[in-house]
Structures are given as structure tokens and as C-alpha cells.
N, C-alpha and C. Protein backbone atom coordinates (compact mmCIF):
# COMPACT_ATOMS: atom_id res chain seq x y z
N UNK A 1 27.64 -14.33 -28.08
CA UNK A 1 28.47 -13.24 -27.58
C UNK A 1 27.61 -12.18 -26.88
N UNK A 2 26.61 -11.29 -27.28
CA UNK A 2 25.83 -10.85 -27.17
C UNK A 2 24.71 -11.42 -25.74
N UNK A 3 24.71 -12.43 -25.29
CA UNK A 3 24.03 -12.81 -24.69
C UNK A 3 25.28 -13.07 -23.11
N UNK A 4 26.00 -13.54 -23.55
CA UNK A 4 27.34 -13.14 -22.61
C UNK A 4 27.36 -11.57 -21.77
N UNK A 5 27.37 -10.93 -22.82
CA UNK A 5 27.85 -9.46 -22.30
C UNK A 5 26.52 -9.29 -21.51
N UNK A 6 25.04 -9.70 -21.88
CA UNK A 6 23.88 -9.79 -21.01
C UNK A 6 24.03 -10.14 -19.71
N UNK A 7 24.71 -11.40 -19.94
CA UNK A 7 24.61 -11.79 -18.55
C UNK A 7 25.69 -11.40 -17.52
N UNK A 8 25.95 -10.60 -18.03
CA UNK A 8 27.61 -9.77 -17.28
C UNK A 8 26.59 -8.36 -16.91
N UNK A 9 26.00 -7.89 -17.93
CA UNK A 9 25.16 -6.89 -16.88
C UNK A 9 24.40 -7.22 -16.18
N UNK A 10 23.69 -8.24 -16.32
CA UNK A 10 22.63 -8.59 -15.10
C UNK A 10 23.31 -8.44 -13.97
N UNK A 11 24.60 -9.54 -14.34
CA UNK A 11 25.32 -9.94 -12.85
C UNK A 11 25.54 -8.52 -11.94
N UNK A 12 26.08 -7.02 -13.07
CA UNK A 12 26.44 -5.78 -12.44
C UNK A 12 25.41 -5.59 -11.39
N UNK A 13 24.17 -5.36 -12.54
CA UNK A 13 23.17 -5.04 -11.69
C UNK A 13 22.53 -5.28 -10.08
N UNK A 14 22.53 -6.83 -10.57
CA UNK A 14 22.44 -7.28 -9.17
C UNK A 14 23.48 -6.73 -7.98
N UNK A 15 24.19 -6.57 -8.45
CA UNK A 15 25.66 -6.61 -7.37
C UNK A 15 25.20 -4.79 -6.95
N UNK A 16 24.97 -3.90 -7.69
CA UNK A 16 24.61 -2.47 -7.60
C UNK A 16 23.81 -3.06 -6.54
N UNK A 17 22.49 -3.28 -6.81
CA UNK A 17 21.52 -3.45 -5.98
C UNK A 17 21.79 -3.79 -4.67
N UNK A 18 22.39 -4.75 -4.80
CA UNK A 18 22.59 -5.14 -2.77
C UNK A 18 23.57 -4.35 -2.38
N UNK A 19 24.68 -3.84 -3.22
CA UNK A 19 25.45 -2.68 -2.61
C UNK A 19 24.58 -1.75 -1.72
N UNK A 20 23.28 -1.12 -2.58
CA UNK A 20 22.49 -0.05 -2.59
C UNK A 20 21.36 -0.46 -1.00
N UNK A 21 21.10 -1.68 -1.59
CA UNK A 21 20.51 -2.19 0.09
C UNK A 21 21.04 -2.23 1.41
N UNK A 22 22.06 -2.60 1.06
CA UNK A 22 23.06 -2.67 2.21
C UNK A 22 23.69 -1.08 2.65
N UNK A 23 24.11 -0.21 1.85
CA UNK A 23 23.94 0.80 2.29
C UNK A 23 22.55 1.60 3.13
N UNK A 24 21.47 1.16 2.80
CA UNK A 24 20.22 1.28 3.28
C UNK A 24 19.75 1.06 4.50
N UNK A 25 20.23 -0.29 4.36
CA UNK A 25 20.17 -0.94 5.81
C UNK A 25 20.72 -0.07 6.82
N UNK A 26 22.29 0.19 6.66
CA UNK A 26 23.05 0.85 7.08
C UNK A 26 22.51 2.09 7.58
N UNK A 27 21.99 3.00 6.57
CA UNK A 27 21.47 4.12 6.91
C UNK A 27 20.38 4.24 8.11
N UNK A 28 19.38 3.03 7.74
CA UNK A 28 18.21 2.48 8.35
C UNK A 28 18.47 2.48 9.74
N UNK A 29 19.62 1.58 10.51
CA UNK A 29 20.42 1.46 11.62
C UNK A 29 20.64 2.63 12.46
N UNK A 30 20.97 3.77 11.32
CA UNK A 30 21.68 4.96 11.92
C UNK A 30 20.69 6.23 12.35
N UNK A 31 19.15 5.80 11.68
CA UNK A 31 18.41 6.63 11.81
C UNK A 31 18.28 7.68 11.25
N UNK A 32 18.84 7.54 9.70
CA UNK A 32 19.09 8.39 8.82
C UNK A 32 18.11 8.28 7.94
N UNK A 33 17.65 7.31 7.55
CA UNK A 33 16.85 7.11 6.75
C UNK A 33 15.31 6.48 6.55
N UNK A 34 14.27 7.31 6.70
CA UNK A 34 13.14 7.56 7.41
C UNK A 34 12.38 7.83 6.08
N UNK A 35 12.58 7.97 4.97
CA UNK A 35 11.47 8.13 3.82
C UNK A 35 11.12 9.17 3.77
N UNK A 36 9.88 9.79 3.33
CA UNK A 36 9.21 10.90 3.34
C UNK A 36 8.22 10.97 4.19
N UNK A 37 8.17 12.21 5.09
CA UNK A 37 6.88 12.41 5.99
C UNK A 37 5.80 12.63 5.93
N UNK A 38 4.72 12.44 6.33
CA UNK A 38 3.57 12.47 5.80
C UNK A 38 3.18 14.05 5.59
N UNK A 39 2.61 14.08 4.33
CA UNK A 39 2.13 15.47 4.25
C UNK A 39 0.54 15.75 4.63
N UNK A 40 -0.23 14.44 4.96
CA UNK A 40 -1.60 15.07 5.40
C UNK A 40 -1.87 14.32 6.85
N UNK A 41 -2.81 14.65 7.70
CA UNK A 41 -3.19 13.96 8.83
C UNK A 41 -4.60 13.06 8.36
N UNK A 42 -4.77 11.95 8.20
CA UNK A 42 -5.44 11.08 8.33
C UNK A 42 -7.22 11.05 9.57
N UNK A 43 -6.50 11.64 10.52
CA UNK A 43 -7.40 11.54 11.93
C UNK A 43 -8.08 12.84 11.91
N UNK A 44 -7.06 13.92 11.29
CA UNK A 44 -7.90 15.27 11.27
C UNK A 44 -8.70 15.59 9.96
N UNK A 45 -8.84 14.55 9.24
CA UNK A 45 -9.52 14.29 7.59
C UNK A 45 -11.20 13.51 8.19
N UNK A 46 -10.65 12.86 9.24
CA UNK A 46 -11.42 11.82 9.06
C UNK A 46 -12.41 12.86 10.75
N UNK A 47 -11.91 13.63 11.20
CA UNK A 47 -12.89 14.13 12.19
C UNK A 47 -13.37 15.36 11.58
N UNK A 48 -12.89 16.34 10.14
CA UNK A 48 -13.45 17.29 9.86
C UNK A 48 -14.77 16.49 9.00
N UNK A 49 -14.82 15.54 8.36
CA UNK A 49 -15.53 14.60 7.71
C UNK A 49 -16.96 14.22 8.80
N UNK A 50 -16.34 14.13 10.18
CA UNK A 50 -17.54 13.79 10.83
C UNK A 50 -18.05 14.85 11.41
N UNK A 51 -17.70 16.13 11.28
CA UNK A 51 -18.20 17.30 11.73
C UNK A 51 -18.98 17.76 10.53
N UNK A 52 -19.04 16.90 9.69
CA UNK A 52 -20.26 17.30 8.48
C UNK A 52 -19.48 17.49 7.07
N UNK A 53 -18.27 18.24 7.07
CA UNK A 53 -17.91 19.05 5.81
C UNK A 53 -17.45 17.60 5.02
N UNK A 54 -18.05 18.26 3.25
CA UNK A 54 -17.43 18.08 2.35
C UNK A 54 -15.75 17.81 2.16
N UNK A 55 -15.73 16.44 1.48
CA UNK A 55 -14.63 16.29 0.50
C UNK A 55 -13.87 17.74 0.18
N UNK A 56 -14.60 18.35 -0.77
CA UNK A 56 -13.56 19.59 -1.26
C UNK A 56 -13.73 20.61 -0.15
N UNK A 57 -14.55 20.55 0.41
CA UNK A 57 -14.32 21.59 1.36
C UNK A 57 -12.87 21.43 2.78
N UNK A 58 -13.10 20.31 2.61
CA UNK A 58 -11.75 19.62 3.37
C UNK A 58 -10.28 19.71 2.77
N UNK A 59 -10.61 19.07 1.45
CA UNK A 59 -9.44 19.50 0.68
C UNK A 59 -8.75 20.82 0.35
N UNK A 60 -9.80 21.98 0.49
CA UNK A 60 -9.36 23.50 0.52
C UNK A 60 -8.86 23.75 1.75
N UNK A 61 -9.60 23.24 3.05
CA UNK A 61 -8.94 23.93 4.15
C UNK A 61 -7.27 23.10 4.38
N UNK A 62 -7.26 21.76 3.80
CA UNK A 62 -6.23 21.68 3.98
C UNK A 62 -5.22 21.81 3.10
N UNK A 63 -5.36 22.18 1.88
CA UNK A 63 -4.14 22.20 1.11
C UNK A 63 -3.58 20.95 0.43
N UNK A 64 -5.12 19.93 0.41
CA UNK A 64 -4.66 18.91 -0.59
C UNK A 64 -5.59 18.53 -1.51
N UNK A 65 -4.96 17.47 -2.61
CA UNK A 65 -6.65 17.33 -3.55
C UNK A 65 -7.94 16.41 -2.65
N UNK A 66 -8.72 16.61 -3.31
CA UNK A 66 -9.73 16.03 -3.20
C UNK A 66 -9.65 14.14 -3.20
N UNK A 67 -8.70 13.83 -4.00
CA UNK A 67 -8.25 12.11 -4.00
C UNK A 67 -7.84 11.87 -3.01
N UNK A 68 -6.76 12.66 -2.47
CA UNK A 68 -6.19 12.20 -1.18
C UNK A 68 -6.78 12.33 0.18
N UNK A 69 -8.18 13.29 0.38
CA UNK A 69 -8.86 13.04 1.53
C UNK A 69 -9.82 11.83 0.92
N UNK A 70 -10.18 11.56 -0.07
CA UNK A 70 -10.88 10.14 -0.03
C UNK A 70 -10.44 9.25 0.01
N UNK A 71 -8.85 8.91 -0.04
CA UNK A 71 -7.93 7.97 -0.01
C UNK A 71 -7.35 8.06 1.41
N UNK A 72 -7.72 9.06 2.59
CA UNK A 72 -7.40 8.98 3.86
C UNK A 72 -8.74 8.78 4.77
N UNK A 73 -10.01 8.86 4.05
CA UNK A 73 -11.15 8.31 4.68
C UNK A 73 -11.28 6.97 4.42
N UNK A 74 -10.79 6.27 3.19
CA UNK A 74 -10.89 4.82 3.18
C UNK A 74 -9.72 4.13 3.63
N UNK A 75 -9.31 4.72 4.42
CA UNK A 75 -7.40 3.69 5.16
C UNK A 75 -8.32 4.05 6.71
């Protein structure tokens, strides 16, 4: 019994899900739906870097941590 009612939520689930994709898609189409924008520049990380400065010194002028300009010098 118990394993029944399992497989009746799975089935929900699934069915949520491609609802949820398919709305996505949809959105995707319409140009609505674009994710989140980038909050750091990559190119201006990677030319204050070759103008000499420090990691944290980079990370102060720009307003992010220190992980994420070393994680935009190694991409």
C-alpha cells in the first residue's frame, strides 16, 4: 500500500517538473527568462591582475571576495 501511494508521488512529481520546464521553455522563447546577471567582469579582473595588483587588492576595488577573482582568473 505504502509503496503505491510512492509511486503516485513520484508520478506527481514528475508531471510538476515538466509542467515547470515547459513553462520555462516558454518563458525562455519570450525572453523573459535570462537567469541572473553577472555580478563581476571577468576581463577587467583579469587586466587589473596584469597591471600588477593583488588578489585582495582587486577584490577591494571591486566589491567582491577574494575566491571569486581567483575563480575569474582561472575561467
Amino acid at each position: 500500500m505504502i509503496g503505491v501511494l510512492g509511486a503516485v508521488a513520484a508520478f506527481e512529481v514528475d508531471i510538476r517538473r515538466e509542467r515547470q520546464m515547459e513553462g520555462v521553455r516558454k518563458a525562455q522563447a519570450a525572453g523573459k527568462y535570462r537567469g541572473r546577471p553577472a555580478s563581476i567582469d571577468p576581463t577587467k579582473i583579469k587586466e587589473l591582475k596584469a597591471g600588477g595588483m593583488g588578489a585582495a587588492a582587486i577584490a577591494k576595488q571591486m566589491g567582491i571576495g577574494r575566491a571569486s577573482v581567483y575563480r575569474a582568473l582561472a575561467a
